[in-house]
Protein backbone atom coordinates (compact mmCIF):
# COMPACT_ATOMS: atom_id res chain seq x y z
CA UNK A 1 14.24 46.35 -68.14
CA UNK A 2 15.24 47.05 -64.49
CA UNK A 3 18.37 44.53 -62.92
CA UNK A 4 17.10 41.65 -61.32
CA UNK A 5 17.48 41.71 -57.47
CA UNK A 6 20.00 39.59 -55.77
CA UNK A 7 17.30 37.28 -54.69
CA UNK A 8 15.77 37.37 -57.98
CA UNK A 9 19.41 36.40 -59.39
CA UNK A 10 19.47 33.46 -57.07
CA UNK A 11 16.34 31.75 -58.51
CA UNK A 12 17.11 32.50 -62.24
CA UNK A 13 20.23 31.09 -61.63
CA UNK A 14 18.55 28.11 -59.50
CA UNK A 15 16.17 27.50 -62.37
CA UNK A 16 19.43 27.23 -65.26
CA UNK A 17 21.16 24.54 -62.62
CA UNK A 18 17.66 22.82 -62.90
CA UNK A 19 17.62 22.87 -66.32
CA UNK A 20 21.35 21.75 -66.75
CA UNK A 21 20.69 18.90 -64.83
CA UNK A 22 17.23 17.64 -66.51
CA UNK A 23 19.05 17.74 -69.61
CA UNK A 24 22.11 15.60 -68.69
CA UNK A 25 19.45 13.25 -67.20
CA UNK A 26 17.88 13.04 -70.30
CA UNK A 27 21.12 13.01 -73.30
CA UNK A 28 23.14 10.22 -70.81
CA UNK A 29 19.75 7.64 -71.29
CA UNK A 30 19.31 8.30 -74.32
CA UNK A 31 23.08 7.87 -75.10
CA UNK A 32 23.17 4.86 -73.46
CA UNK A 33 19.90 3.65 -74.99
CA UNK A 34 20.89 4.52 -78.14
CA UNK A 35 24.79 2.53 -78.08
CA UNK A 36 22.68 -0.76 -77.69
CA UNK A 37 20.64 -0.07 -80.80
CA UNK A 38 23.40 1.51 -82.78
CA UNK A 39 25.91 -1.10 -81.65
CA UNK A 40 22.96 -4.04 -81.84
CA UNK A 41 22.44 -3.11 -85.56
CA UNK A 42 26.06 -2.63 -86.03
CA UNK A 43 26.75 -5.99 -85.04
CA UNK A 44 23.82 -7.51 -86.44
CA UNK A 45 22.20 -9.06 -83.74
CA UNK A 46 19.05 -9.63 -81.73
CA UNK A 47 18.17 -7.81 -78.00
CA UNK A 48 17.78 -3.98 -77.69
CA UNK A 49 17.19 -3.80 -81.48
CA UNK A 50 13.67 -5.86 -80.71
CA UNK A 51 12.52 -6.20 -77.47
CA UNK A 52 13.64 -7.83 -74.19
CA UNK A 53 12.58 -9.72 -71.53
CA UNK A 54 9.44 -12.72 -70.98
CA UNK A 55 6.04 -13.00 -72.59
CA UNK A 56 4.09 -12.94 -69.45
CA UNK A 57 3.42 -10.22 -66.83
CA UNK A 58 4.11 -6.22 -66.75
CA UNK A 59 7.14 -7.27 -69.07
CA UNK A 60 5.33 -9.36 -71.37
CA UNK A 61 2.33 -6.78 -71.57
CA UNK A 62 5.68 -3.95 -72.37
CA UNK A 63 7.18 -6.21 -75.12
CA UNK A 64 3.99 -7.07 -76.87
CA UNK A 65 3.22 -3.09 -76.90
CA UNK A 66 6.59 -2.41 -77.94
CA UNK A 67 6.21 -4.92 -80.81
CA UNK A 68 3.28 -3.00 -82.12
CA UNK A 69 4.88 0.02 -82.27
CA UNK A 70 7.56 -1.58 -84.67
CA UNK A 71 4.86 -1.59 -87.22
CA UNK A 72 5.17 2.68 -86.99
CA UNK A 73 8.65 3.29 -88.70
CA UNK A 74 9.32 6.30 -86.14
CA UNK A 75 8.36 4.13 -83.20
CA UNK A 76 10.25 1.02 -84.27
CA UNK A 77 13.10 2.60 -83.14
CA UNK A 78 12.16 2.40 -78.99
CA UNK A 79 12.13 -1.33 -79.27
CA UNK A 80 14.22 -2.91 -76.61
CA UNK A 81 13.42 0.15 -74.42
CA UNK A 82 12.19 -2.22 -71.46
CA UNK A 83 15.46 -4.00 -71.38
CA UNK A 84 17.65 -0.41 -70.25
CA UNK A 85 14.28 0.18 -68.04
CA UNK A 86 15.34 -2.91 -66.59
CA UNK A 87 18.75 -2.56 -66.13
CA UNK A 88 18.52 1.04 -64.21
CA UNK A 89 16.15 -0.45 -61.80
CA UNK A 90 18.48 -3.35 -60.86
CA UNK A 91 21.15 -1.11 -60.67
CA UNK A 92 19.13 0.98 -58.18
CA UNK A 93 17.81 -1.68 -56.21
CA UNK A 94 21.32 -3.72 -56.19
CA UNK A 95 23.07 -4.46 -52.99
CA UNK A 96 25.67 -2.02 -52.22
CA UNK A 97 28.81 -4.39 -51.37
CA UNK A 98 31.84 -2.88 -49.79
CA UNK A 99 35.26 -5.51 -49.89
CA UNK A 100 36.15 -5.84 -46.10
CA UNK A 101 40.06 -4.31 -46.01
CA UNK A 102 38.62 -1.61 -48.68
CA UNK A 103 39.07 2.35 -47.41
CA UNK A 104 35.41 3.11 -46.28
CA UNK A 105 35.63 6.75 -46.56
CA UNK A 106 37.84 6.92 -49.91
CA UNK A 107 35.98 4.13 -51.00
CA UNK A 108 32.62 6.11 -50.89
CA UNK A 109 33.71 9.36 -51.99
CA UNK A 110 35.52 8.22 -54.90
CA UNK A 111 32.52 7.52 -57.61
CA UNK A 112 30.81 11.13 -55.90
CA UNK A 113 34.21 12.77 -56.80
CA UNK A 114 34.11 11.79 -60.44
CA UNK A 115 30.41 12.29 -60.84
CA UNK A 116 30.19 15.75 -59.50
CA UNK A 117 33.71 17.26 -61.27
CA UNK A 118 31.75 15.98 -64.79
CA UNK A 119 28.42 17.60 -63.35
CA UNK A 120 29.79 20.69 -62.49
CA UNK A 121 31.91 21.22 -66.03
CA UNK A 122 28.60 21.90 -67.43
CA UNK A 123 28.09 25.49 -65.68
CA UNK A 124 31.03 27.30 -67.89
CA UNK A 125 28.97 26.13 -71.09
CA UNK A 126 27.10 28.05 -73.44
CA UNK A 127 24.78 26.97 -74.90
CA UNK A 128 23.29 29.80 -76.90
CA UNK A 129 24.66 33.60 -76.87
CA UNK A 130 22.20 36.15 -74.70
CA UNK A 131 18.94 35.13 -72.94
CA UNK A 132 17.44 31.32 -73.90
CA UNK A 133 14.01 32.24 -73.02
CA UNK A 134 11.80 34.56 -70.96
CA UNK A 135 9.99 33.08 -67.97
CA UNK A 136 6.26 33.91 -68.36
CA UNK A 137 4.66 36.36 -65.96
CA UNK A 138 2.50 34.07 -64.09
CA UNK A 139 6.07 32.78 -62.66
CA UNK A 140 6.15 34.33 -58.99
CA UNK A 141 9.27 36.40 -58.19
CA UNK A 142 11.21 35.96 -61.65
CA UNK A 143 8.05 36.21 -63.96
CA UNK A 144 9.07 37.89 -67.35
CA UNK A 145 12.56 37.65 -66.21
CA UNK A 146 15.43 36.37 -68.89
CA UNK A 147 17.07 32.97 -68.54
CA UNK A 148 20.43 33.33 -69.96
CA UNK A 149 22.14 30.26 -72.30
CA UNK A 150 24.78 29.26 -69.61
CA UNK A 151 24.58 29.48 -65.77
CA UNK A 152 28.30 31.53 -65.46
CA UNK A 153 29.69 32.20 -68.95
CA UNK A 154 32.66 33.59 -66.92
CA UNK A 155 35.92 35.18 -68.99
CA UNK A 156 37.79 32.39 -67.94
CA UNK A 157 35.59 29.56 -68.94
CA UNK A 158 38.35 27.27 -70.78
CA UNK A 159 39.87 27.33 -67.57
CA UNK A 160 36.74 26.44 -65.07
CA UNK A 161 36.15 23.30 -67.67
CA UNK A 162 40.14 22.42 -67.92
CA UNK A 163 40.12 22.51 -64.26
CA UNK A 164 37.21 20.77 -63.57
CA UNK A 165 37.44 17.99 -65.86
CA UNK A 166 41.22 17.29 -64.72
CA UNK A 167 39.59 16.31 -60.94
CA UNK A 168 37.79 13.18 -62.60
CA UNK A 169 40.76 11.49 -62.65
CA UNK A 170 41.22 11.39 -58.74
CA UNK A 171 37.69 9.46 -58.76
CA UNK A 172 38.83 6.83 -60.79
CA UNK A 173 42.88 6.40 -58.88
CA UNK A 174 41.32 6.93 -55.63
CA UNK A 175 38.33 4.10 -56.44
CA UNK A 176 41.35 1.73 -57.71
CA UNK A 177 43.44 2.69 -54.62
CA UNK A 178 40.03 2.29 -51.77
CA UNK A 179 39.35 -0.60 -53.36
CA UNK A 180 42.58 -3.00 -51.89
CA UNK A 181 42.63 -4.65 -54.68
CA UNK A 182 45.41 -5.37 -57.52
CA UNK A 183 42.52 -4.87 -60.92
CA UNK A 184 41.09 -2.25 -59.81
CA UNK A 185 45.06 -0.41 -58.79
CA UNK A 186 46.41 -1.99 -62.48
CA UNK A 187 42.96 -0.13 -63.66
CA UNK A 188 43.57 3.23 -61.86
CA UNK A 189 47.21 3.52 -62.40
CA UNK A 190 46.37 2.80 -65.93
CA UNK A 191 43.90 5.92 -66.13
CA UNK A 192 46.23 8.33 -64.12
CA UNK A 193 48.90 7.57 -66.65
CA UNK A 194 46.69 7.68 -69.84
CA UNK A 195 44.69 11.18 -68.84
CA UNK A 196 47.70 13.02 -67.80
CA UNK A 197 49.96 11.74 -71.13
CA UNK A 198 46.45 13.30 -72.92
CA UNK A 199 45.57 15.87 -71.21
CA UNK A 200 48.65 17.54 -72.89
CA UNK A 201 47.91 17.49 -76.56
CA UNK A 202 44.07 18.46 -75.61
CA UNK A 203 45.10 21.21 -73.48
CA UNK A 204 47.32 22.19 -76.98
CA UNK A 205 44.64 21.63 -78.93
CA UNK A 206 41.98 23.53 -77.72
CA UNK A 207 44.91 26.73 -77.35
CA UNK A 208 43.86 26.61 -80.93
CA UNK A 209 40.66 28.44 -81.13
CA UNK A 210 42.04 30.51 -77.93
CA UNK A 211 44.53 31.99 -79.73
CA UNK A 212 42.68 32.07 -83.27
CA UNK A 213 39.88 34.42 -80.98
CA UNK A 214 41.41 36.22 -78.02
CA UNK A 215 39.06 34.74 -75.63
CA UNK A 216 38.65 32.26 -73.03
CA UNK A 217 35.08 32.44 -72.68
CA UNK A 218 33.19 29.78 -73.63
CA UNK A 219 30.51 32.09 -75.52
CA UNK A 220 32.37 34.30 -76.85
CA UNK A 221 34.77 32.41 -78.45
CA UNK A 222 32.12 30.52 -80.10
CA UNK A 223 30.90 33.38 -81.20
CA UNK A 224 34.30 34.78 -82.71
CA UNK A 225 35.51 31.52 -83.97
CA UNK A 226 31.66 30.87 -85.48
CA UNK A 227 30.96 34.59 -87.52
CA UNK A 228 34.46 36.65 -87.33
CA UNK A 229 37.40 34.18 -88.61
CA UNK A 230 38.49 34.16 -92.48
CA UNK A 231 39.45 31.25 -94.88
CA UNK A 232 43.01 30.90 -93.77
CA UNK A 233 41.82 29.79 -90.04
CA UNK A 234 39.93 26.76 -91.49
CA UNK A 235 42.47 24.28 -91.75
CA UNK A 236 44.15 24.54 -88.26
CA UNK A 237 39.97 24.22 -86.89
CA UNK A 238 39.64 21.15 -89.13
CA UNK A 239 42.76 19.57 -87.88
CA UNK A 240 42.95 21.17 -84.30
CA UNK A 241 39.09 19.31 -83.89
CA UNK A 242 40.57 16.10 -84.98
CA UNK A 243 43.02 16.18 -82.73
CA UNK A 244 40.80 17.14 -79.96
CA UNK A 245 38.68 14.33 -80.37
CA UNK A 246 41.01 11.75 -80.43
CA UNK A 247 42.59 12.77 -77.17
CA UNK A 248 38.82 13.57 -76.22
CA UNK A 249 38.17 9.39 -76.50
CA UNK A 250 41.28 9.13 -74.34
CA UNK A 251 40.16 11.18 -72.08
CA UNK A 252 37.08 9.75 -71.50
CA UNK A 253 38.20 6.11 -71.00
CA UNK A 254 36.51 5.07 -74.55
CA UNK A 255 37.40 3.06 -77.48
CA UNK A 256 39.76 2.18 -78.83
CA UNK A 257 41.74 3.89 -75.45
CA UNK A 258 39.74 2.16 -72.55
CA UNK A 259 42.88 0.47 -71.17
CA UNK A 260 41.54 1.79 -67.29
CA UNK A 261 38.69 -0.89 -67.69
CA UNK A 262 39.87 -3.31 -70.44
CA UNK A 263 37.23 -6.35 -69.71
CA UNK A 264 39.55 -8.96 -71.03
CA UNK A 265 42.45 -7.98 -68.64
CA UNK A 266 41.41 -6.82 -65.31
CA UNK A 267 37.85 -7.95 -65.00
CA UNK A 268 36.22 -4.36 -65.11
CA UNK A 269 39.24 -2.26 -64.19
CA UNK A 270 38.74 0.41 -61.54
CA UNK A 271 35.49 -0.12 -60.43
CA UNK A 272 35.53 -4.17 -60.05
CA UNK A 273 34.89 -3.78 -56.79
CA UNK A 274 31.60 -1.53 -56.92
CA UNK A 275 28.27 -2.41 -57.27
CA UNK A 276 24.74 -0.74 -57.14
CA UNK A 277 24.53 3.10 -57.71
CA UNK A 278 28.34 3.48 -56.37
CA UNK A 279 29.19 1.84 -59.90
CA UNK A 280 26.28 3.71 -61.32
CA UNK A 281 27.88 7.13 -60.74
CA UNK A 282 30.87 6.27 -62.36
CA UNK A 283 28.59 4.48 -65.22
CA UNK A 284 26.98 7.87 -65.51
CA UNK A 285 30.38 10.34 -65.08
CA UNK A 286 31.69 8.40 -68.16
CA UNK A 287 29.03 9.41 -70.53
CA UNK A 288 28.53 13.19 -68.76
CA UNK A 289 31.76 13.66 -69.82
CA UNK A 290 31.47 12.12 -73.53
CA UNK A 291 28.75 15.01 -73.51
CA UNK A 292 31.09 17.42 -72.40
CA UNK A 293 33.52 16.74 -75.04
CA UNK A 294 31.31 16.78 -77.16
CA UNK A 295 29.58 19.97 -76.20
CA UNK A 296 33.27 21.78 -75.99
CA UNK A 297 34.00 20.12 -79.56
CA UNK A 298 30.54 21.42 -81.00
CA UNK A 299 31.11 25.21 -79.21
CA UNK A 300 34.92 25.59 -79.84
CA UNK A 301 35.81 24.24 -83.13
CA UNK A 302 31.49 23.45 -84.96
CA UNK A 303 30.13 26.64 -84.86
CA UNK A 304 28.28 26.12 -81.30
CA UNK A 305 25.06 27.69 -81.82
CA UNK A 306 25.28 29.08 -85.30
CA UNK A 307 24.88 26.25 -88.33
CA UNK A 308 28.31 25.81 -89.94
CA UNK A 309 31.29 25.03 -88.75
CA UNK A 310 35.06 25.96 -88.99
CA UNK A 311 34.33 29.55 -89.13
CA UNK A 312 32.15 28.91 -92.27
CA UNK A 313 29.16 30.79 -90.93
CA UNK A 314 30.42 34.16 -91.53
CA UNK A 315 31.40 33.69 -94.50
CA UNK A 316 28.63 32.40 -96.28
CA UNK A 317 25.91 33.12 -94.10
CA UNK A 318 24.84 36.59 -93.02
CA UNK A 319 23.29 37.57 -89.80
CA UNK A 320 20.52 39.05 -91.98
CA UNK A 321 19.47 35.44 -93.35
CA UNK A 322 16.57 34.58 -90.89
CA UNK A 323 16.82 31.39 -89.26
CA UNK A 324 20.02 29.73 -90.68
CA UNK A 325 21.98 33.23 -89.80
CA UNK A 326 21.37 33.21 -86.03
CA UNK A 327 22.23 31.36 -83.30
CA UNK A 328 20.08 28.43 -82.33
CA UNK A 329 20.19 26.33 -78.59
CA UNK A 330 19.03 23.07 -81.79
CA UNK A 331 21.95 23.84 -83.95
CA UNK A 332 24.03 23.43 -80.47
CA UNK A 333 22.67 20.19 -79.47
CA UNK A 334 22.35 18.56 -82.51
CA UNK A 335 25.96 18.87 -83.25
CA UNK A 336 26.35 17.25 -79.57
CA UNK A 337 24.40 14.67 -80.71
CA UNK A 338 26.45 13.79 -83.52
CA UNK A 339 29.56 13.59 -81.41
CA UNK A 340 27.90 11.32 -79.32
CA UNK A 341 26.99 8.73 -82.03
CA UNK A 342 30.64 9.29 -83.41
CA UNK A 343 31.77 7.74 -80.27
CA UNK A 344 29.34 4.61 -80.38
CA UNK A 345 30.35 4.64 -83.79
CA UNK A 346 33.84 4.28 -82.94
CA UNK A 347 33.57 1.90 -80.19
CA UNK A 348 31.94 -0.94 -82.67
CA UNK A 349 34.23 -0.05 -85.17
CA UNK A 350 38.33 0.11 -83.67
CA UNK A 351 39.74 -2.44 -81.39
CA UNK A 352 41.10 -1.54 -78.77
CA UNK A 353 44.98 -0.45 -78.76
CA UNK A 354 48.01 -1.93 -76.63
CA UNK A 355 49.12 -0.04 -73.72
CA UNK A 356 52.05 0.76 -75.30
CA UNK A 357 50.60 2.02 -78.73
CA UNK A 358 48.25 3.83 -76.52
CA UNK A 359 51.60 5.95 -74.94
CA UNK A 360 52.89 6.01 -78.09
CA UNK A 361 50.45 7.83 -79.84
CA UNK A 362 49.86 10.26 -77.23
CA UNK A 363 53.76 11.48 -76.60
CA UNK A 364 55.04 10.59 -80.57
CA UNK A 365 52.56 12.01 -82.64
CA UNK A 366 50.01 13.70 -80.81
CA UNK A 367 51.92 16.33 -79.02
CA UNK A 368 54.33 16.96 -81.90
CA UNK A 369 50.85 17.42 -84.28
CA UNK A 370 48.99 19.89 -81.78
CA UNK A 371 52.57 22.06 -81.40
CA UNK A 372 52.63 22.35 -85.11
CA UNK A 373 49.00 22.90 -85.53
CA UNK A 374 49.17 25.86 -82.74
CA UNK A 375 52.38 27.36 -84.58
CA UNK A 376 50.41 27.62 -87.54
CA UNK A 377 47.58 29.29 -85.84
CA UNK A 378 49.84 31.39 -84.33
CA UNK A 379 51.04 32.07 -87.62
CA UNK A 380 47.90 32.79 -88.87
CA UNK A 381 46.66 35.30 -86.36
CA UNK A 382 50.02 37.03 -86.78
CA UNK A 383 50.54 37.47 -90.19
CA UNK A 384 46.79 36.81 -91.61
């Protein structure tokens, strides 16, 4: 197949950003639509797990049709779904209030700043090894051209998605700093302090699989840590991924670690002062990044594309076992889907800690755990 001209590259590559972004804009809905049910039924109460709003009207006419549907056991489950319909409107449509003494211009960029360094995480990913599809030859210009699984799988990928996710933080201090306003500064010096004390034991962590597989690309270490690891690597995955996703709900300002925005103490933390889609982009940076911890979980330490996790594929799967052997984009995403309900899972489930348990856990026994976890990797890839 001849290369792909430079022009040619720019579309293909055009089309994956495309595709990146239609998918985010469909998992953070459905996230979000799916933590009402989950934590509705959870908690064992009325609203999104039936329907929402009156009896008359467009939304009447919606909740009636929606009740029918409950009869269909498949169906029953989008009950409720005119309730987060309404909610993204109004947030749309909301006034956009700015406090008088706030910072205009750090005020404005600050929710853009978080949203696009959680956006632009996404282009180191993988999602499956090789090309994801061919483009069909009615396509003008790039017609029967491959689409590869990640827009840049570049041999530093670990770093593009360390790097990346570490400017989120500046969003959130900046918005409680713009904002001239003591809840929203408690709330941002609350996150600064929390992500960096993290950041630390997840940097350690994920050094896990790096070192385990002698690459920092986000494909092929999936790859290496999925099909080419023995037995002896399996317990510093399995502890290495808990570790990751504890400092991963840190990280990401969820339960039981959302002291940045604890309700009951500063009102709504950082971003008390926002309202309209200026809240909404920090509403939807919050749950990009749950994806992407989740989607660096499922690639580095569950296999990414291939079924099993731990480095259990290749050793009791071969490559020759159609289906189950290879590499599926599904396997990917369904593991990121799991990861996602873990965290609504978790959120109706633990309280929320202290501040100072919060610091505790992240200095006392989380770095201390993820040193000894990487010595015994290192251990492991020496000796084993």
């Amino acid at each position: 197949m001849p290369q792909p001209t430079l022009l040619q590259s720019l579309v293909i590559a055009l089309i994956q950003v495309i595709l990146v972004v239609i998918l985010i804009f469909v998992i953070v809905p459905l996230t979000i639509f799916a933590e009402r049910k989950v934590l509705g039924h959870l908690q064992q109460r009325l609203g999104s797990t039936r329907i929402a709003g009156t009896l008359t009207g467009l939304s009447g006419f919606l909740n009636r049709w929606m009740w029918r549907m409950g009869k269909v056991p498949v169906l029953s489950y989008w009950r409720g779904l005119p309730g987060l319909a309404g909610d993204v409107l109004k947030m749309i449509l909301k006034e956009d209030v700015r406090p008088a003494k706030a910072d205009r211009f750090v005020f404005f960029i600050a929710p853009a700043l978080s949203f696009v360094a959680a956006v632009v995480v996404f282009g180191a990913i993988s999602f499956a090894p090789g090309t994801l599809f061919t483009l069909p030859a009615w396509v003008p210009l790039v017609g029967g051209l491959p689409v590869a699984g990640a827009i840049a799988d570049i041999n530093v990928g670990l770093l593009w998605i360390l790097g990346f996710a570490s400017v989120g933080v500046y969003g959130i201090l900046l918005a409680g700093w713009a904002s001239n306003s003591k809840y929203p500064l408690l709330g941002g010096l609350r996150s600064a302090a929390q992500i960096v004390s993290y950041e630390v034991p997840l940097t350690l962590s994920l050094l896990v699989p790096v070192l385990l597989s002698g690459s920092l690309s986000f494909g092929e270490l999936s790859r290496r840590m999925a099909v080419e690891t023995g037995y002896a690597a399996i317990l510093p995955q399995m502890v290495g991924f808990l570790l990751y996703l504890t400092c991963g709900f840190a990280e990401t300002n969820r339960t039981p670690f959302d002291m940045p925005e604890a309700e009951n103490e500063l009102v709504a933390g950082f971003h008390t002062e926002y309202s309209g889609m200026k809240f909404g982009f920090f509403y939807l940076a919050e749950y990009i990044n749950m994806a992407v911890v989740s989607a660096i979980a499922a690639g580095f330490f569950l296999g990414g594309p291939w079924l099993l996790p731990f480095g259990l594929q290749g050793l009791w799967i071969p490559e020759s076992v159609p289906f189950l052997g290879q590499p599926n984009v599904l396997f990917f995403l369904a593991k990121v889907v799991f990861l996602l309900f873990v965290y609504i899972w978790v959120r109706g489930t633990i309280p929320r800690y202290r501040y100072d348990q919060i610091m505790s856990v992240g200095w006392k026994y989380l770095i201390p755990l993820t040193l000894i976890n990487l010595a015994l990797a290192a251990g492991i890839r020496y000796f084993a």
